[in-house]
C-alpha atoms as a PDB file:
ATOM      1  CA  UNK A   1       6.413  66.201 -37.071  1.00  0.00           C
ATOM      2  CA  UNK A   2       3.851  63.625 -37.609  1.00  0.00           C
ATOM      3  CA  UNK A   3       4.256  60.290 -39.781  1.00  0.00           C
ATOM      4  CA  UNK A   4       1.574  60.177 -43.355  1.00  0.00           C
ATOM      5  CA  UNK A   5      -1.310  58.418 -41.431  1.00  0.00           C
ATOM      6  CA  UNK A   6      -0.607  59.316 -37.901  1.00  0.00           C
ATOM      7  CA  UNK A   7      -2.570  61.205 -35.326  1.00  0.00           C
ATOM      8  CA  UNK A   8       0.352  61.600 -33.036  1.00  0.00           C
ATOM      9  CA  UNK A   9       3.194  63.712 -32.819  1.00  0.00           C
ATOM     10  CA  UNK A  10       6.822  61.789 -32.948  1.00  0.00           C
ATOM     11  CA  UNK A  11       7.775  63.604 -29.683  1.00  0.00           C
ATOM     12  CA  UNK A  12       4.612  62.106 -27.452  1.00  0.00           C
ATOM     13  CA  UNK A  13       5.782  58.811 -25.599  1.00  0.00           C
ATOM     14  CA  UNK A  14       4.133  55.811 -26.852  1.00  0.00           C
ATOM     15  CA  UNK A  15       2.020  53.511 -24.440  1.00  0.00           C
ATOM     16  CA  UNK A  16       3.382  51.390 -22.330  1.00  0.00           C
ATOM     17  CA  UNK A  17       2.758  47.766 -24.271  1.00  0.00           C
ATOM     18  CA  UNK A  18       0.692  44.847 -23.062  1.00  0.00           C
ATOM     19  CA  UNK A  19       2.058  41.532 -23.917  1.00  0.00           C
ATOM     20  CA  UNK A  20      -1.013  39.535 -24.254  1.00  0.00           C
ATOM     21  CA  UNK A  21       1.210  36.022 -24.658  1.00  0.00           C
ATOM     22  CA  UNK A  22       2.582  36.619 -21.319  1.00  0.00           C
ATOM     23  CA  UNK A  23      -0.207  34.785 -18.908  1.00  0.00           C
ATOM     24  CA  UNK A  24      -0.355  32.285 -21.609  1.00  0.00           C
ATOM     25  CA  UNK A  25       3.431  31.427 -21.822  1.00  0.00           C
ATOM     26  CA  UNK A  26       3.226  31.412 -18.095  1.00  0.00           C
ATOM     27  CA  UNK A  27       0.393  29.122 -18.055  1.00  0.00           C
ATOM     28  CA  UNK A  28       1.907  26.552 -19.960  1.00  0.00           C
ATOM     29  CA  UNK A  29       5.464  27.050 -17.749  1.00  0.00           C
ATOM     30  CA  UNK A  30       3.457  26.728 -14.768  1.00  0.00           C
ATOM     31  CA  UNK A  31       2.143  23.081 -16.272  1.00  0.00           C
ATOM     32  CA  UNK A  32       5.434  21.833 -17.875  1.00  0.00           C
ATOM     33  CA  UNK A  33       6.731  22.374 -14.326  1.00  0.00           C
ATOM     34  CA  UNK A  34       3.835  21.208 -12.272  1.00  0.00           C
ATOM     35  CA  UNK A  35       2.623  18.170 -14.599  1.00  0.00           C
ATOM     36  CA  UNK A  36      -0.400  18.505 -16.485  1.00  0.00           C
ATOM     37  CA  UNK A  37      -1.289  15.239 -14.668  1.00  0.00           C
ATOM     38  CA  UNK A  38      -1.476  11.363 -15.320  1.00  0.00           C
ATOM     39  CA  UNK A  39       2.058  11.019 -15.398  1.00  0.00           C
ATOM     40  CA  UNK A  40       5.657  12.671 -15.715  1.00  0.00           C
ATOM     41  CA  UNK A  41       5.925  15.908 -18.248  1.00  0.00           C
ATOM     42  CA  UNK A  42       9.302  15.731 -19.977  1.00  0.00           C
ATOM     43  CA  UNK A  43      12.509  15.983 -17.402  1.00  0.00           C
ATOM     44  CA  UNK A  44      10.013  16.274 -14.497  1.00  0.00           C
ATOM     45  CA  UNK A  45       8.765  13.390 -12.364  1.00  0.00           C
ATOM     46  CA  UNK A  46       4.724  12.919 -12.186  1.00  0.00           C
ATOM     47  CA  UNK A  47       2.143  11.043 -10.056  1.00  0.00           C
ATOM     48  CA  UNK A  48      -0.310   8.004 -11.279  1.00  0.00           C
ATOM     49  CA  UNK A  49      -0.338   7.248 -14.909  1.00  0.00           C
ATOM     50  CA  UNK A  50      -3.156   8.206 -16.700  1.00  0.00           C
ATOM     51  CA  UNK A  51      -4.872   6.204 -19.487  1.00  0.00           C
ATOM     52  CA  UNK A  52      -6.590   2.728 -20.216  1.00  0.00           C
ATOM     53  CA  UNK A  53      -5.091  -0.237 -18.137  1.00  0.00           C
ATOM     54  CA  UNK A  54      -5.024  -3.054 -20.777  1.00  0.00           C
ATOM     55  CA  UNK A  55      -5.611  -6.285 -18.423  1.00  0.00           C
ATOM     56  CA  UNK A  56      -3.931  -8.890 -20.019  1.00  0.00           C
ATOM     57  CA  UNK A  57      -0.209  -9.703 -19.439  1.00  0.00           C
ATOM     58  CA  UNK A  58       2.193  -8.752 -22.416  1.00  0.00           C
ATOM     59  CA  UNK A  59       5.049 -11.720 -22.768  1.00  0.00           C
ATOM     60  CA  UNK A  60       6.360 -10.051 -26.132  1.00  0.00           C
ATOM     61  CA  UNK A  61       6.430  -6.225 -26.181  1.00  0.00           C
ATOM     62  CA  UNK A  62       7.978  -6.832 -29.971  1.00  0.00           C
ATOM     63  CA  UNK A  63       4.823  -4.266 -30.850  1.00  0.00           C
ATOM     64  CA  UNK A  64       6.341  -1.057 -28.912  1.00  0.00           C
ATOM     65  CA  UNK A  65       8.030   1.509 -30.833  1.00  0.00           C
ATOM     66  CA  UNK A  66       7.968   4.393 -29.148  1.00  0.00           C
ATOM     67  CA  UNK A  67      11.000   6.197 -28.279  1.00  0.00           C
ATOM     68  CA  UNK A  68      10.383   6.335 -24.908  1.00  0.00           C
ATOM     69  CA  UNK A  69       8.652   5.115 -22.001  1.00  0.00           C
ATOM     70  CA  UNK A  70       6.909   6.033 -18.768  1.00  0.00           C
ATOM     71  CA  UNK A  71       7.076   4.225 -15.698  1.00  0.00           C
ATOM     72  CA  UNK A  72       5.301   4.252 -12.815  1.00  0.00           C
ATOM     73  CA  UNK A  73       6.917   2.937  -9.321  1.00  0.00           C
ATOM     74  CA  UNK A  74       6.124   2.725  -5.739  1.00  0.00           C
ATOM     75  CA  UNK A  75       2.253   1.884  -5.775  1.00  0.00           C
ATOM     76  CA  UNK A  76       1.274   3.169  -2.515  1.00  0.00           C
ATOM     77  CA  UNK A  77       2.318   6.997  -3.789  1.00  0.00           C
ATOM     78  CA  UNK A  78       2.828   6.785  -7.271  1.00  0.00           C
ATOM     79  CA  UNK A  79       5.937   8.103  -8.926  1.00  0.00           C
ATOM     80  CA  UNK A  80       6.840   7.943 -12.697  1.00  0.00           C
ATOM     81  CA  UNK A  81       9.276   8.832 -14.891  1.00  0.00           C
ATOM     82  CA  UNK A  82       9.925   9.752 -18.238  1.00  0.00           C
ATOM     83  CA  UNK A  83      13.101   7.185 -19.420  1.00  0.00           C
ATOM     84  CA  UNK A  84      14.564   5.766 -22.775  1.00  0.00           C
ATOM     85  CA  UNK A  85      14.299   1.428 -22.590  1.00  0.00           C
ATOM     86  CA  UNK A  86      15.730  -1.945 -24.127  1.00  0.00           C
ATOM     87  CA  UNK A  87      14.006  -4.102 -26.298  1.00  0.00           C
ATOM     88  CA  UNK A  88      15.456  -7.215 -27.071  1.00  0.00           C
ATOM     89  CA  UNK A  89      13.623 -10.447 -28.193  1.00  0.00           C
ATOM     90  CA  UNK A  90      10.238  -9.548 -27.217  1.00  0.00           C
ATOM     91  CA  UNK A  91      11.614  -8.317 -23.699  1.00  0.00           C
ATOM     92  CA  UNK A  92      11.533  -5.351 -22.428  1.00  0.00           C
ATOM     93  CA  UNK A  93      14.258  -3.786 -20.367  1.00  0.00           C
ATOM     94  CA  UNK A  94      15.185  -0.300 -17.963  1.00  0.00           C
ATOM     95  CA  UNK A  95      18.530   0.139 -16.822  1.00  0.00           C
ATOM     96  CA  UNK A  96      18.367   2.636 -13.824  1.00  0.00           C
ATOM     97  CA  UNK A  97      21.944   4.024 -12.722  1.00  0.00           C
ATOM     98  CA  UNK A  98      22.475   4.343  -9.023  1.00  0.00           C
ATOM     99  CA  UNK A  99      20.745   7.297  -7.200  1.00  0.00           C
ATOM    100  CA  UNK A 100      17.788   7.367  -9.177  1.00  0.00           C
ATOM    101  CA  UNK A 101      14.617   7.861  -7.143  1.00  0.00           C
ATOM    102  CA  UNK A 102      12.579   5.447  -8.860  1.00  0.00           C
ATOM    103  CA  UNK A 103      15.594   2.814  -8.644  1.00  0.00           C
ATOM    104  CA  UNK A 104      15.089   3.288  -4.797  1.00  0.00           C
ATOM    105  CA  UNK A 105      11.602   2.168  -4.915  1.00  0.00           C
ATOM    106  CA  UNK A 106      11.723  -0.549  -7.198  1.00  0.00           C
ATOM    107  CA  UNK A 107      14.209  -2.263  -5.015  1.00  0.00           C
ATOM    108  CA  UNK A 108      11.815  -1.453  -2.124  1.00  0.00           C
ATOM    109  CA  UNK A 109       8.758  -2.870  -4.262  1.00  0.00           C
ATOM    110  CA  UNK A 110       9.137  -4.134  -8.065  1.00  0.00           C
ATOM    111  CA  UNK A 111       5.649  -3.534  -8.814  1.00  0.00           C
ATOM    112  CA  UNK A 112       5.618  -1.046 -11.808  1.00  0.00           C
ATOM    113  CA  UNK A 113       3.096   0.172 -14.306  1.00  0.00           C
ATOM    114  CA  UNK A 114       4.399   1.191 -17.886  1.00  0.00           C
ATOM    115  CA  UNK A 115       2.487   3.850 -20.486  1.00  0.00           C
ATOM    116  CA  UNK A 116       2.929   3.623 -24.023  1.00  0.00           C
ATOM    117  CA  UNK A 117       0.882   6.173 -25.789  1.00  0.00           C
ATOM    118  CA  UNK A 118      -2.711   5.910 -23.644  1.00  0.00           C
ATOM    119  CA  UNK A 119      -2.214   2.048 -22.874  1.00  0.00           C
ATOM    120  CA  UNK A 120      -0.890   0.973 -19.145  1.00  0.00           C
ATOM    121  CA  UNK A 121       0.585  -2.096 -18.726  1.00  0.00           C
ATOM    122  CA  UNK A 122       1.348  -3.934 -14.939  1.00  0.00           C
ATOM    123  CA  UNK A 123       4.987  -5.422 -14.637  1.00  0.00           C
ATOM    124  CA  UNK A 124       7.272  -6.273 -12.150  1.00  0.00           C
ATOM    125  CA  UNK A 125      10.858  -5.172 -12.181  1.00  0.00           C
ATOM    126  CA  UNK A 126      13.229  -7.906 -12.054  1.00  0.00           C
ATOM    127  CA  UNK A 127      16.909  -7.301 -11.652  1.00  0.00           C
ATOM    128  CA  UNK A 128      18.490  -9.620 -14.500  1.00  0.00           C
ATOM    129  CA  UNK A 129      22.168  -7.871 -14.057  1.00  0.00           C
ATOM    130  CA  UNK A 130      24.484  -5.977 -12.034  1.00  0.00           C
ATOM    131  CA  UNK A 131      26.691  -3.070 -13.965  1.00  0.00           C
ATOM    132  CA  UNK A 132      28.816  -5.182 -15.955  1.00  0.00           C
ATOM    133  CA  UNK A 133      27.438  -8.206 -15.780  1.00  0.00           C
ATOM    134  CA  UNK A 134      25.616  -8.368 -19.564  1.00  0.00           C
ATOM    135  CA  UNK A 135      26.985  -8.235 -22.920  1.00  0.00           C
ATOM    136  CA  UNK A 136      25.617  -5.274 -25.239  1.00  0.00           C
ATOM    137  CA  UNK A 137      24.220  -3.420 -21.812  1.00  0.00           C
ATOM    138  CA  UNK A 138      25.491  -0.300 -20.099  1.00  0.00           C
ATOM    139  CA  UNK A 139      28.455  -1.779 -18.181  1.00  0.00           C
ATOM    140  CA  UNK A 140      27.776   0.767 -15.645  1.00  0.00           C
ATOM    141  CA  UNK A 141      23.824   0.155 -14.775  1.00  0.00           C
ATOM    142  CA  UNK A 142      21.673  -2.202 -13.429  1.00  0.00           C
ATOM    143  CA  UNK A 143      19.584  -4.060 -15.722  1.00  0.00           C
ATOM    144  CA  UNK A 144      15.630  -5.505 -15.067  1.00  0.00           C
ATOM    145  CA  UNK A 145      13.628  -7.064 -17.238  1.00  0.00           C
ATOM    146  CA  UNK A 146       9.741  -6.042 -17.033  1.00  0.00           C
ATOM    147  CA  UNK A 147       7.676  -9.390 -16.290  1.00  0.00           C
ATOM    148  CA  UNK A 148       4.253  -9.519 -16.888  1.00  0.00           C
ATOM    149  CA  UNK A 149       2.179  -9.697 -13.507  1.00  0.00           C
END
Protein backbone atom coordinates (compact mmCIF):
# COMPACT_ATOMS: atom_id res chain seq x y z
CA UNK A 1 0.00 0.00 0.00
CA UNK A 2 1.66 3.20 -0.70
CA UNK A 3 1.87 6.35 1.76
CA UNK A 4 -0.26 9.95 0.18
CA UNK A 5 2.90 11.32 -1.63
CA UNK A 6 4.95 8.27 -2.10
CA UNK A 7 6.26 6.55 -5.17
CA UNK A 8 7.17 3.43 -3.32
CA UNK A 9 5.47 0.57 -2.09
CA UNK A 10 5.72 -0.02 1.97
CA UNK A 11 6.98 -3.59 1.26
CA UNK A 12 10.28 -2.43 -0.97
CA UNK A 13 13.42 -2.14 1.43
CA UNK A 14 14.58 1.29 1.84
CA UNK A 15 18.27 2.30 0.88
CA UNK A 16 20.87 1.63 2.77
CA UNK A 17 21.64 5.34 4.48
CA UNK A 18 24.76 7.43 4.09
CA UNK A 19 25.76 9.29 7.11
CA UNK A 20 27.35 12.27 5.65
CA UNK A 21 28.64 13.54 9.42
CA UNK A 22 30.58 10.45 9.69
CA UNK A 23 34.14 11.52 7.92
CA UNK A 24 33.55 14.76 9.56
CA UNK A 25 33.08 13.50 13.21
CA UNK A 26 36.02 11.34 12.42
CA UNK A 27 38.02 14.15 11.25
CA UNK A 28 37.74 16.12 14.18
CA UNK A 29 38.39 12.66 16.52
CA UNK A 30 41.33 12.07 14.51
CA UNK A 31 42.61 15.88 15.58
CA UNK A 32 41.39 15.94 19.25
CA UNK A 33 43.54 12.80 19.46
CA UNK A 34 46.45 13.73 17.31
CA UNK A 35 46.71 17.62 18.28
CA UNK A 36 45.70 20.09 15.90
CA UNK A 37 49.24 21.43 16.57
CA UNK A 38 51.07 24.29 18.56
CA UNK A 39 50.45 22.76 21.70
CA UNK A 40 48.44 20.12 23.89
CA UNK A 41 44.50 19.54 22.84
CA UNK A 42 42.53 18.99 26.04
CA UNK A 43 43.69 15.65 28.15
CA UNK A 44 46.31 14.97 25.43
CA UNK A 45 49.95 16.07 25.54
CA UNK A 46 51.24 18.29 22.39
CA UNK A 47 54.56 19.45 20.86
CA UNK A 48 55.94 23.30 20.61
CA UNK A 49 53.58 25.98 21.60
CA UNK A 50 52.23 27.91 19.04
CA UNK A 51 51.63 31.70 19.13
CA UNK A 52 53.49 35.14 19.64
CA UNK A 53 56.54 34.93 22.10
CA UNK A 54 56.14 38.22 24.08
CA UNK A 55 60.01 39.06 24.89
CA UNK A 56 59.95 40.77 27.93
CA UNK A 57 60.08 39.03 31.36
CA UNK A 58 56.68 39.04 33.37
CA UNK A 59 57.55 39.62 37.37
CA UNK A 60 53.66 39.98 38.15
CA UNK A 61 51.35 37.64 36.21
CA UNK A 62 48.43 39.53 38.46
CA UNK A 63 46.91 40.09 34.62
CA UNK A 64 46.18 36.18 33.88
CA UNK A 65 42.81 34.93 34.27
CA UNK A 66 42.42 32.17 32.42
CA UNK A 67 41.37 29.00 33.85
CA UNK A 68 44.04 27.18 32.70
CA UNK A 69 47.39 27.04 31.41
CA UNK A 70 49.73 25.40 28.93
CA UNK A 71 53.15 24.55 29.50
CA UNK A 72 55.76 23.68 27.52
CA UNK A 73 58.90 21.54 28.98
CA UNK A 74 61.97 19.90 27.82
CA UNK A 75 63.28 22.39 25.04
CA UNK A 76 65.26 20.12 23.00
CA UNK A 77 61.78 18.03 22.08
CA UNK A 78 59.10 20.02 23.20
CA UNK A 79 56.36 18.64 25.38
CA UNK A 80 53.33 20.57 26.85
CA UNK A 81 50.57 20.13 28.79
CA UNK A 82 47.29 21.27 29.40
CA UNK A 83 47.20 21.95 33.60
CA UNK A 84 45.13 24.12 36.13
CA UNK A 85 47.90 26.79 38.15
CA UNK A 86 48.39 29.06 41.38
CA UNK A 87 48.36 32.57 41.44
CA UNK A 88 49.29 34.21 44.41
CA UNK A 89 50.73 37.80 44.77
CA UNK A 90 51.68 38.37 41.31
CA UNK A 91 53.39 34.78 41.22
CA UNK A 92 52.64 32.24 39.38
CA UNK A 93 52.72 28.65 40.48
CA UNK A 94 52.32 24.58 39.03
CA UNK A 95 52.22 21.93 41.39
CA UNK A 96 53.10 18.66 39.44
CA UNK A 97 52.36 15.33 41.51
CA UNK A 98 54.93 12.62 41.17
CA UNK A 99 54.97 10.58 37.87
CA UNK A 100 54.03 13.24 35.70
CA UNK A 101 56.00 13.31 32.45
CA UNK A 102 56.54 16.86 32.31
CA UNK A 103 57.62 16.81 36.17
CA UNK A 104 60.43 14.44 34.85
CA UNK A 105 61.76 16.96 32.55
CA UNK A 106 61.57 19.95 34.46
CA UNK A 107 63.74 18.41 37.07
CA UNK A 108 66.02 17.37 34.16
CA UNK A 109 65.86 21.08 32.71
CA UNK A 110 63.58 23.97 34.33
CA UNK A 111 63.40 25.83 31.23
CA UNK A 112 59.61 26.15 30.40
CA UNK A 113 57.49 28.20 28.08
CA UNK A 114 53.83 29.09 29.23
CA UNK A 115 50.65 30.02 26.67
CA UNK A 116 47.95 32.08 27.76
CA UNK A 117 45.51 32.63 25.01
CA UNK A 118 48.11 33.31 21.79
CA UNK A 119 50.88 34.95 24.10
CA UNK A 120 54.13 32.67 25.14
CA UNK A 121 55.95 33.54 27.91
CA UNK A 122 59.81 31.98 28.88
CA UNK A 123 60.14 30.86 32.65
CA UNK A 124 62.08 28.71 34.58
CA UNK A 125 60.63 26.24 37.00
CA UNK A 126 61.83 26.63 40.39
CA UNK A 127 60.99 24.15 43.08
CA UNK A 128 59.81 26.50 46.09
CA UNK A 129 58.32 23.30 48.17
CA UNK A 130 58.27 19.74 48.77
CA UNK A 131 54.57 18.01 49.41
CA UNK A 132 53.82 19.44 52.62
CA UNK A 133 56.04 21.88 53.03
CA UNK A 134 53.60 25.20 52.23
CA UNK A 135 50.62 26.47 53.87
CA UNK A 136 47.36 26.76 51.56
CA UNK A 137 49.22 24.25 48.85
CA UNK A 138 48.43 20.66 47.98
CA UNK A 139 50.15 18.89 50.91
CA UNK A 140 50.76 16.14 48.58
CA UNK A 141 52.65 17.99 45.46
CA UNK A 142 55.56 19.70 44.68
CA UNK A 143 55.33 23.29 44.29
CA UNK A 144 57.55 25.78 41.64
CA UNK A 145 57.22 29.07 41.15
CA UNK A 146 57.62 30.29 37.34
CA UNK A 147 60.63 32.93 37.25
CA UNK A 148 60.98 35.11 34.56
CA UNK A 149 64.16 34.21 32.36
Amino acid sequence: MDQPGSNRSTNEPLPPRRHAFAPAALGIIAALLFGCGGGPTLVFPGGALAGTEVAEPVTDWSFVDARFVDLETRPSDPYSVELNYILRDGKLYIDPSEGKRWLDHIREDPRVRVRFGDEIYRATAVLVGEPGELPDFDPERFIYRLDPR
